[in-house]
C-alpha atoms as a PDB file:
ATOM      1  CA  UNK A   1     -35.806 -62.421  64.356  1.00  0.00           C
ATOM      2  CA  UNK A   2     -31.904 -61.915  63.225  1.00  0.00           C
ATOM      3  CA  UNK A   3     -31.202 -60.101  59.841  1.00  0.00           C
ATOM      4  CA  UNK A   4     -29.965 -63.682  58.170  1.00  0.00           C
ATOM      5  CA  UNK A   5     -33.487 -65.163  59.391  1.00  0.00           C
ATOM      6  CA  UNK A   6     -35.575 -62.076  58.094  1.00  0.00           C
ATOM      7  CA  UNK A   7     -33.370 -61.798  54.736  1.00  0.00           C
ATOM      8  CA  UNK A   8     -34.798 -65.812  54.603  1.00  0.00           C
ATOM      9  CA  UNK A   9     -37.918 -65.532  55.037  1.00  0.00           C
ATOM     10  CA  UNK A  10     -38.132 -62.565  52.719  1.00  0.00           C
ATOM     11  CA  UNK A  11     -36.507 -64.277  49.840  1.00  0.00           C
ATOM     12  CA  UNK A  12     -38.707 -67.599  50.495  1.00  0.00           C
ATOM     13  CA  UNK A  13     -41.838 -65.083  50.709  1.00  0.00           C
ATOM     14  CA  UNK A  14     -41.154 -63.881  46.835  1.00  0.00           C
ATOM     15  CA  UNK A  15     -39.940 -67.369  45.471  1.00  0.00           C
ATOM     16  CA  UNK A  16     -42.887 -68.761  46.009  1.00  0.00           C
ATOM     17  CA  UNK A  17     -44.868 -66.423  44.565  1.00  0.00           C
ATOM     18  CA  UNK A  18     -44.051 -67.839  41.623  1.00  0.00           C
ATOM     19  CA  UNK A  19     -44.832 -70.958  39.416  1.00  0.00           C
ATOM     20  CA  UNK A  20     -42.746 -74.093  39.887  1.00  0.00           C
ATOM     21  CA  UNK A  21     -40.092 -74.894  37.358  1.00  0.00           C
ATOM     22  CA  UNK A  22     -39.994 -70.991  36.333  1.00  0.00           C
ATOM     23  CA  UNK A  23     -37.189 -69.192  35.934  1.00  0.00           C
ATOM     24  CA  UNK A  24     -37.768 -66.793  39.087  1.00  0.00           C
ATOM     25  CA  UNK A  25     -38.367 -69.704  40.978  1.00  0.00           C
ATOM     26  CA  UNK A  26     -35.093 -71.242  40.396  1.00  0.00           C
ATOM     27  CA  UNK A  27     -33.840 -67.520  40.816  1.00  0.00           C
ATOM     28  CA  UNK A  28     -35.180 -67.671  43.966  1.00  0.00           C
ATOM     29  CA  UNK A  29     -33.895 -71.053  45.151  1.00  0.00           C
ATOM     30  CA  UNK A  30     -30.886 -70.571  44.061  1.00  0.00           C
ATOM     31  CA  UNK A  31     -30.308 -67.194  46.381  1.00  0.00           C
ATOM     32  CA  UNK A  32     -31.858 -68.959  49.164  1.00  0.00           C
ATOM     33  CA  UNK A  33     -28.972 -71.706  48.949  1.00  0.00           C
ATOM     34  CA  UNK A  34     -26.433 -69.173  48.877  1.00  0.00           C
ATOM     35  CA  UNK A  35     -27.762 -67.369  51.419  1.00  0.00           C
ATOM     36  CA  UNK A  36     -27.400 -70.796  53.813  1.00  0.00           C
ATOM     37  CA  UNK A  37     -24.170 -71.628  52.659  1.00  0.00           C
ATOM     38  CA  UNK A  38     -22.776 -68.356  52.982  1.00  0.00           C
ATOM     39  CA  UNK A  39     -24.357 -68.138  56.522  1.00  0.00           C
ATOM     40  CA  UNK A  40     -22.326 -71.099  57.243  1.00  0.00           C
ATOM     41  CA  UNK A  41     -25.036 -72.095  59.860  1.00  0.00           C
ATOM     42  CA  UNK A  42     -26.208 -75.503  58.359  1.00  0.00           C
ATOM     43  CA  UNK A  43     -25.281 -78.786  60.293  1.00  0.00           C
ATOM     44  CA  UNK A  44     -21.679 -79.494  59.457  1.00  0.00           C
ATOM     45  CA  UNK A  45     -19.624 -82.770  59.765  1.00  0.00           C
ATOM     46  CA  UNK A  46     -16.484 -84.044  58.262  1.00  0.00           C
ATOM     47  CA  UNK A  47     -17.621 -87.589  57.029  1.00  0.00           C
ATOM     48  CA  UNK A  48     -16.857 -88.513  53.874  1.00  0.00           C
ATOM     49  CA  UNK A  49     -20.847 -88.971  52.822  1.00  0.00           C
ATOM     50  CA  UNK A  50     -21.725 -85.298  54.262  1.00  0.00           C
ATOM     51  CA  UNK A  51     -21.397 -83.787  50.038  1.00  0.00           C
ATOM     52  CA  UNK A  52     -24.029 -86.557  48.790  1.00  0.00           C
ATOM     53  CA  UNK A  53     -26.068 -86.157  52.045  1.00  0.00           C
ATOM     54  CA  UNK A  54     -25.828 -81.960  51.721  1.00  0.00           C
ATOM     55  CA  UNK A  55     -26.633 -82.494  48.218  1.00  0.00           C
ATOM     56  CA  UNK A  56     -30.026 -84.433  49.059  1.00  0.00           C
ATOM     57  CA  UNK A  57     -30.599 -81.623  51.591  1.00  0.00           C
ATOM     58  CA  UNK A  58     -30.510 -78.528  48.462  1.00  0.00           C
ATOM     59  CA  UNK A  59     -32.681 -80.938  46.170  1.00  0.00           C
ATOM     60  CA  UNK A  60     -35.558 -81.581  49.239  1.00  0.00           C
ATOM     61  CA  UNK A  61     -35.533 -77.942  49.828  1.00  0.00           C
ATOM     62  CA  UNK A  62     -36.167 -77.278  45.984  1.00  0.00           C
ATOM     63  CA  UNK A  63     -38.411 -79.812  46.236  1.00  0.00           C
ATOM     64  CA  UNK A  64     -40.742 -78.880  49.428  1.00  0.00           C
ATOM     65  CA  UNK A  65     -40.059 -75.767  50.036  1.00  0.00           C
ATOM     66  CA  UNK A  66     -43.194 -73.804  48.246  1.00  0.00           C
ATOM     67  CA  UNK A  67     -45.368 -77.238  48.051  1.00  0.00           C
ATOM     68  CA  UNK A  68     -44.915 -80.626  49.102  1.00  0.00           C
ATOM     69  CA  UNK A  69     -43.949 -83.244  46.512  1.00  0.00           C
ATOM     70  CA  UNK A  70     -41.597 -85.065  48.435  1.00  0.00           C
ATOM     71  CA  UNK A  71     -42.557 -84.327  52.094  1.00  0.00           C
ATOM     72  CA  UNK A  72     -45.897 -85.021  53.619  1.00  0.00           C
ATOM     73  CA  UNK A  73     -46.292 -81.515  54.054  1.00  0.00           C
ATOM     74  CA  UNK A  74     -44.313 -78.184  52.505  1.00  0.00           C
ATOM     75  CA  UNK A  75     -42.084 -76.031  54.631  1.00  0.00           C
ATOM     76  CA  UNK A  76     -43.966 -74.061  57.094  1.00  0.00           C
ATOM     77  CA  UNK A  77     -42.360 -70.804  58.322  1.00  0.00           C
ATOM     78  CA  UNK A  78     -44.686 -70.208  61.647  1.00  0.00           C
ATOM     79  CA  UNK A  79     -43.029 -73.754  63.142  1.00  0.00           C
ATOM     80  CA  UNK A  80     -39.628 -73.163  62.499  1.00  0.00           C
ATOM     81  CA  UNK A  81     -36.377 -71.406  60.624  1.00  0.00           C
ATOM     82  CA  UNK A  82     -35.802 -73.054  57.080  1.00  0.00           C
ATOM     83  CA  UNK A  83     -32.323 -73.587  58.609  1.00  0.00           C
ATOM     84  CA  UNK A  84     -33.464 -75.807  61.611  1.00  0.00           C
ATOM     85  CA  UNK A  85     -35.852 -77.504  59.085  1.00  0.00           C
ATOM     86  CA  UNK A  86     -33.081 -78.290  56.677  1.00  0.00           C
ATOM     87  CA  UNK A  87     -30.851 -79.224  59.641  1.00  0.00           C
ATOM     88  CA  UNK A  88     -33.361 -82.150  60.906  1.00  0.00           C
ATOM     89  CA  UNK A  89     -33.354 -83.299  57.222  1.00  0.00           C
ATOM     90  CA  UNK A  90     -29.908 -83.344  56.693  1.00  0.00           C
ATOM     91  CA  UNK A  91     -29.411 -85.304  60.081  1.00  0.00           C
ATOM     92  CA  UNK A  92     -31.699 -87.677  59.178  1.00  0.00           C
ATOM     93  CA  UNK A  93     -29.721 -88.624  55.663  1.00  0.00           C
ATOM     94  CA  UNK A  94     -26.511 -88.719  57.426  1.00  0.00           C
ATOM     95  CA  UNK A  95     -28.158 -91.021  59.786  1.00  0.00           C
ATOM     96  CA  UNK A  96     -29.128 -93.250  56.825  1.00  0.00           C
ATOM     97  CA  UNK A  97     -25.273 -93.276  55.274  1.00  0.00           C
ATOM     98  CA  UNK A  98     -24.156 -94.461  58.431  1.00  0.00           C
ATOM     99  CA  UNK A  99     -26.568 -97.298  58.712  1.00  0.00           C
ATOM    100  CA  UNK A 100     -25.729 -98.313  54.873  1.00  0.00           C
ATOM    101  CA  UNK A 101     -22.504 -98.197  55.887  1.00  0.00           C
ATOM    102  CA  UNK A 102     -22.405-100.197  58.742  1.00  0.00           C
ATOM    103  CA  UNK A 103     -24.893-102.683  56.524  1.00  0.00           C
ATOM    104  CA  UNK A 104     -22.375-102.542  53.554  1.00  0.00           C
ATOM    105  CA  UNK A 105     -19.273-103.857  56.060  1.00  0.00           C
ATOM    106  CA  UNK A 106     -21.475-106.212  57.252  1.00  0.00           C
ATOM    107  CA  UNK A 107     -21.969-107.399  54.380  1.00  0.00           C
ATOM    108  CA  UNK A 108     -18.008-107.590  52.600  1.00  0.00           C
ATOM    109  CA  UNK A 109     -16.686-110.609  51.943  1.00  0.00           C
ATOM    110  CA  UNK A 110     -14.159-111.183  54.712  1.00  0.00           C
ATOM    111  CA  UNK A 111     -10.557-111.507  53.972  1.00  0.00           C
ATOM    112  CA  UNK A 112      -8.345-114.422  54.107  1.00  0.00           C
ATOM    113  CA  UNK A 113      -6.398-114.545  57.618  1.00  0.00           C
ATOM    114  CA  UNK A 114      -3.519-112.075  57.133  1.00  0.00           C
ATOM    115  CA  UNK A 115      -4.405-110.555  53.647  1.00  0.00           C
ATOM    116  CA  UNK A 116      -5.727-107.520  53.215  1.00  0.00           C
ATOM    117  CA  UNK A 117      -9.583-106.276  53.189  1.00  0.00           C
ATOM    118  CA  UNK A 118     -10.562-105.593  49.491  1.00  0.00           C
ATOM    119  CA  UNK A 119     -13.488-103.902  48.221  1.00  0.00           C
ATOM    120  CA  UNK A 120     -13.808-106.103  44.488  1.00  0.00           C
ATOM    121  CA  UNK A 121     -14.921-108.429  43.539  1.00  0.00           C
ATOM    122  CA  UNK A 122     -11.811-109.210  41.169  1.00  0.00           C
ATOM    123  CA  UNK A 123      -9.376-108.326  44.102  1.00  0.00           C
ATOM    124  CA  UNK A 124     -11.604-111.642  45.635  1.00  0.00           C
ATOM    125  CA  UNK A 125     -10.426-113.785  42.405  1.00  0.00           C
ATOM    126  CA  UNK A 126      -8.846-117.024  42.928  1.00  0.00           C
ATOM    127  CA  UNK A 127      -5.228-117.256  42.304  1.00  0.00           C
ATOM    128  CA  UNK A 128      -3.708-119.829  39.825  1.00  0.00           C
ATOM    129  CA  UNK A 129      -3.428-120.442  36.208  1.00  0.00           C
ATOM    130  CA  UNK A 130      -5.341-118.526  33.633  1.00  0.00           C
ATOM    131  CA  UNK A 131      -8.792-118.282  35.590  1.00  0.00           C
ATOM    132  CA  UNK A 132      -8.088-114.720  37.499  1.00  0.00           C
ATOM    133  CA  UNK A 133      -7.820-112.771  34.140  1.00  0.00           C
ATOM    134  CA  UNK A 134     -11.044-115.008  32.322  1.00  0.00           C
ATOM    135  CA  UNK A 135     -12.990-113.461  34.772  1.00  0.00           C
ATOM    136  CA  UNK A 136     -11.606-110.484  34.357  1.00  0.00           C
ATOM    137  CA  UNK A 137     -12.551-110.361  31.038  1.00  0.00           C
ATOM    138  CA  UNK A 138     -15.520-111.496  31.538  1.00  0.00           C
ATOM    139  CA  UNK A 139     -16.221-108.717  34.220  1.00  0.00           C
ATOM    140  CA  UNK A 140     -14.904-106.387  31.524  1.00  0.00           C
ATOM    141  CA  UNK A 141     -17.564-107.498  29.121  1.00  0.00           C
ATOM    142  CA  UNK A 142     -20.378-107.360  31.058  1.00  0.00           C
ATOM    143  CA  UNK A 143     -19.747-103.894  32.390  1.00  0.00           C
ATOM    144  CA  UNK A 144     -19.389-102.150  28.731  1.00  0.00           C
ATOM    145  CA  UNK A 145     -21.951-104.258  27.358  1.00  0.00           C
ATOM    146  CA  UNK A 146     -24.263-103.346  30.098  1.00  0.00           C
ATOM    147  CA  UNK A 147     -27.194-105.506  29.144  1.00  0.00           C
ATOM    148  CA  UNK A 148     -30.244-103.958  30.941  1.00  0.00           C
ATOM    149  CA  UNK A 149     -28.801-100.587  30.635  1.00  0.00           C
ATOM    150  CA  UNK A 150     -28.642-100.148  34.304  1.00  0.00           C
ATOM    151  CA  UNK A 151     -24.967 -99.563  35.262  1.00  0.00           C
ATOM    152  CA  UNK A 152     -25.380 -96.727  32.751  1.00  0.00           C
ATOM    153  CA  UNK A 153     -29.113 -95.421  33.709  1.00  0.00           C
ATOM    154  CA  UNK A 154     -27.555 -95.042  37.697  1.00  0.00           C
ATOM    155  CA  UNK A 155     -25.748 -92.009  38.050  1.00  0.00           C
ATOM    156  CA  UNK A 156     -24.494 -89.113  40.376  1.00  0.00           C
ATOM    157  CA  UNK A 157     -27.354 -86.516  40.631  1.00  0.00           C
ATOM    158  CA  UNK A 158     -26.725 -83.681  37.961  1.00  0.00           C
ATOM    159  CA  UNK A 159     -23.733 -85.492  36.373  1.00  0.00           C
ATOM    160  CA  UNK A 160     -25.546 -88.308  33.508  1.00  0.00           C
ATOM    161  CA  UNK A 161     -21.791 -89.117  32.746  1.00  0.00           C
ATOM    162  CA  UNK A 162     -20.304 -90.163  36.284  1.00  0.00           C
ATOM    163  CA  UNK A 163     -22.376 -93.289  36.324  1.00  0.00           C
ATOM    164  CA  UNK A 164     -21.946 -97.011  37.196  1.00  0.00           C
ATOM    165  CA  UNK A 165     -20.086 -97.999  33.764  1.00  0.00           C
ATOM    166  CA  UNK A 166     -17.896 -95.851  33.740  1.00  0.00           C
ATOM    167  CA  UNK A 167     -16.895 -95.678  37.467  1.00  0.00           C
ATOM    168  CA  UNK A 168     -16.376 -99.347  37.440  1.00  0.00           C
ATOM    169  CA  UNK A 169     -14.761 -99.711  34.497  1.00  0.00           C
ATOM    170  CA  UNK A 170     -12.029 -97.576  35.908  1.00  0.00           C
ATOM    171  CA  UNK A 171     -11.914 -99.151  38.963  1.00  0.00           C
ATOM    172  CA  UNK A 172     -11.509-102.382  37.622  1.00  0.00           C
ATOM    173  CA  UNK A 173      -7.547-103.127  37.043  1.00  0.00           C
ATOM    174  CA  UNK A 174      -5.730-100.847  35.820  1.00  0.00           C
ATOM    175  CA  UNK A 175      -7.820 -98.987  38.521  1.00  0.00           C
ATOM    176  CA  UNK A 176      -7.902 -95.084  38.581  1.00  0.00           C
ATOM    177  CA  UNK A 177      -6.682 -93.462  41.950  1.00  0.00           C
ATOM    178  CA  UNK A 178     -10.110 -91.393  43.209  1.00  0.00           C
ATOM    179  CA  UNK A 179      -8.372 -88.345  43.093  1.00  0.00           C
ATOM    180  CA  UNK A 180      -7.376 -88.067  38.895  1.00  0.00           C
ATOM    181  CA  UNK A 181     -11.162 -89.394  38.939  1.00  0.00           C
ATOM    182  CA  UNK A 182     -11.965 -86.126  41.624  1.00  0.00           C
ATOM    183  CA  UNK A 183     -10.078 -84.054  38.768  1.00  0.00           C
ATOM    184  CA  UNK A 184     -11.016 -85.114  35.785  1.00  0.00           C
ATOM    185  CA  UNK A 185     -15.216 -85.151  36.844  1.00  0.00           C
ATOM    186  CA  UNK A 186     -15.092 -81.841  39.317  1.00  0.00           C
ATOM    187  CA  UNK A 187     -16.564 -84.144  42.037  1.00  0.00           C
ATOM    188  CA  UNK A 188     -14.909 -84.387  45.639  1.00  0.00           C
ATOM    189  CA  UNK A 189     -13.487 -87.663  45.761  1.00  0.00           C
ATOM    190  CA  UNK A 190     -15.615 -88.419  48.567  1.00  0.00           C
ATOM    191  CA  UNK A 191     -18.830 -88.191  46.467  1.00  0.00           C
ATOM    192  CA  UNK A 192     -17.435 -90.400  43.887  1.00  0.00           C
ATOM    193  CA  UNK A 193     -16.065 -92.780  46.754  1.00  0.00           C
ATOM    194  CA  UNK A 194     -19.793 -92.640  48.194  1.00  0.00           C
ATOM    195  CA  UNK A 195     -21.812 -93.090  45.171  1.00  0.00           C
ATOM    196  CA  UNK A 196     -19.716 -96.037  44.116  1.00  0.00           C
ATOM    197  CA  UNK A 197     -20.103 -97.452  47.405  1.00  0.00           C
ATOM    198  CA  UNK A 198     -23.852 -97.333  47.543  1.00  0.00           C
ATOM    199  CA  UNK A 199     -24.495 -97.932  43.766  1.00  0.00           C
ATOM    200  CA  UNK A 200     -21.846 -99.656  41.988  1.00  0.00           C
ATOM    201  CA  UNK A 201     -20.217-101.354  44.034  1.00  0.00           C
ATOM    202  CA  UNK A 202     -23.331-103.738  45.261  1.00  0.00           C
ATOM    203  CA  UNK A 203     -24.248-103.893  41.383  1.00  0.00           C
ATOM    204  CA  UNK A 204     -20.584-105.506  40.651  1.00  0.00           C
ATOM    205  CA  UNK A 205     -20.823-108.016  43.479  1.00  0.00           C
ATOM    206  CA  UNK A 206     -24.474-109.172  42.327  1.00  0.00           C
ATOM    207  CA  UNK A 207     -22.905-109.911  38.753  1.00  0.00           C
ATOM    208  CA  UNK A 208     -19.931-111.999  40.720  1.00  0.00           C
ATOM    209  CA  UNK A 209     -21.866-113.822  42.884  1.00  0.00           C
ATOM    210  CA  UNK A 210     -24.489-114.629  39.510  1.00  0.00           C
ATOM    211  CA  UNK A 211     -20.798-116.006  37.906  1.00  0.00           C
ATOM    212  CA  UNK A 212     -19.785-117.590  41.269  1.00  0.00           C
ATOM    213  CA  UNK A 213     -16.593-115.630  41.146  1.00  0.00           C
ATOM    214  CA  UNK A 214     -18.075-114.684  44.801  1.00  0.00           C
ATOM    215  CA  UNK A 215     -19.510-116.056  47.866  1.00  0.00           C
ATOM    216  CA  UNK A 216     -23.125-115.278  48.353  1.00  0.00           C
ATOM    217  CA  UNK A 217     -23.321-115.572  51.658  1.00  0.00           C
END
C-alpha cells in the first residue's frame, strides 16, 4: 500500500467513526476530497460535462462512503482503493452525458437547408410581420411568471440561484455570452452550458411545442 492510499484509508477509518451530518464528518469528507484532488489521480477528461459529472462523483462519495443511501451497498475498503471506486463511478456518469447528448442532438429541431443550427426555440421563430416578437413576449412571460414553480425549483447543485429562470431568461434575446454568466455566478461556463442543456433547455422547448411555436416531432 502507497503513502497516498494509506493516508486514505486512514482518514476514511476516522470519518466514519462519526455520526452522519456532523461536523467531523464533513471534516472528514472534506480532507478526503482534497486529498484526491490534490493526488491528481482521479479519471480525468477534457469534455465539457466532466465539472457536473466530477461534481456527482464528490456528492456519491459523501453519500456512500460510511453507509449506503444511494448505492446498493457502502464503500468497502477490502475490494478496492476509494480512488478506483470513485473512478468506475465517475466513468459511468460521463457515460450517461454522452448518451444524453447524443439523445439531445437527436432530438434538435433540424435547420433549414443552409441556415445555421440553433439551440432555441425563439432562434426557430417564423420570420414575418409582428408574430416573431409576440412570441417572444409570450416566452418572456411564461418564464418569469413560472407557473408551477419549476423553472425556479431546478437548479445547479449548491447554487439555489443559477436555476432554470434565470438561465433562460438571459439566454433569451438580448442573450448573455456564457462567459459574463461564468463570471458573474463563479461557475465554469461549461457547467452552466451543461446544466442548461440537460435542464432548461428541454423545459423551454416543451413550453414551444405546447404554443406550437415548435415542431413536436
Amino acid at each position: 500500500m502507497d503513502e497516498l492510499s494509506a493516508k486514505l484509508r486512514k482518514l476514511i477509518e476516522d470519518t466514519c467513526k462519526h455520526p452522519p451530518k456532523s461536523l467531523e464528518r464533513q471534516k472528514g469528507l472534506t480532507a478526503i476530497i482534497r486529498a484526491i484532488e490534490q493526488s491528481g489521480r482521479l479519471w480525468q477528461e477534457n469534455i465539457p460535462d466532466y465539472e457536473d459529472a466530477l461534481q456527482q462523483t464528490w456528492l456519491y462519495l459523501c453519500r456512500n462512503l460510511c453507509e449506503a443511501n444511494t448505492a446498493q451497498q457502502p464503500y468497502d475498503p477490502n475490494r478496492s482503493s476509494v480512488i478506483t471506486w470513485l473512478d468506475k463511478y465517475l466513468k459511468r456518469r460521463l457515460q450517461d452525458f454522452r448518451i444524453e447528448a447524443h439523445n439531445q442532438k437527436a432530438r434538435t429541431v433540424q435547420p433549414i437547408p443552409g441556415s445555421e443550427e440553433t439551440t432555441d426555440p425563439v432562434d426557430n421563430l417564423p420570420a414575418g410581420s409582428d408574430r416573431p416578437l409576440a412570441m417572444l413576449e409570450e416566452t418572456m412571460e411564461w418564464v418569469k411568471t413560472d407557473p408551477d414553480g419549476e423553472l425556479r425549483r431546478v437548479h445547479i447543485n449548491g447554487y439555489p440561484e443559477v436555476n432554470c429562470q434565470v438561465l433562460i431568461l438571459r439566454c433569451l434575446p438580448p442573450r448573455t455570452p456564457w462567459k459574463k454568466l461564468s463570471e458573474e455566478f463563479g461557475l465554469p461556463t461549461s457547467t452552466l452550458n451543461s446544466f442548461y442543456r440537460r435542464q432548461c433547455w428541454p423545459r423551454l422547448r416543451k413550453f414551444g411545442e405546447s404554443q406550437g411555436y415548435l415542431n413536436g416531432d
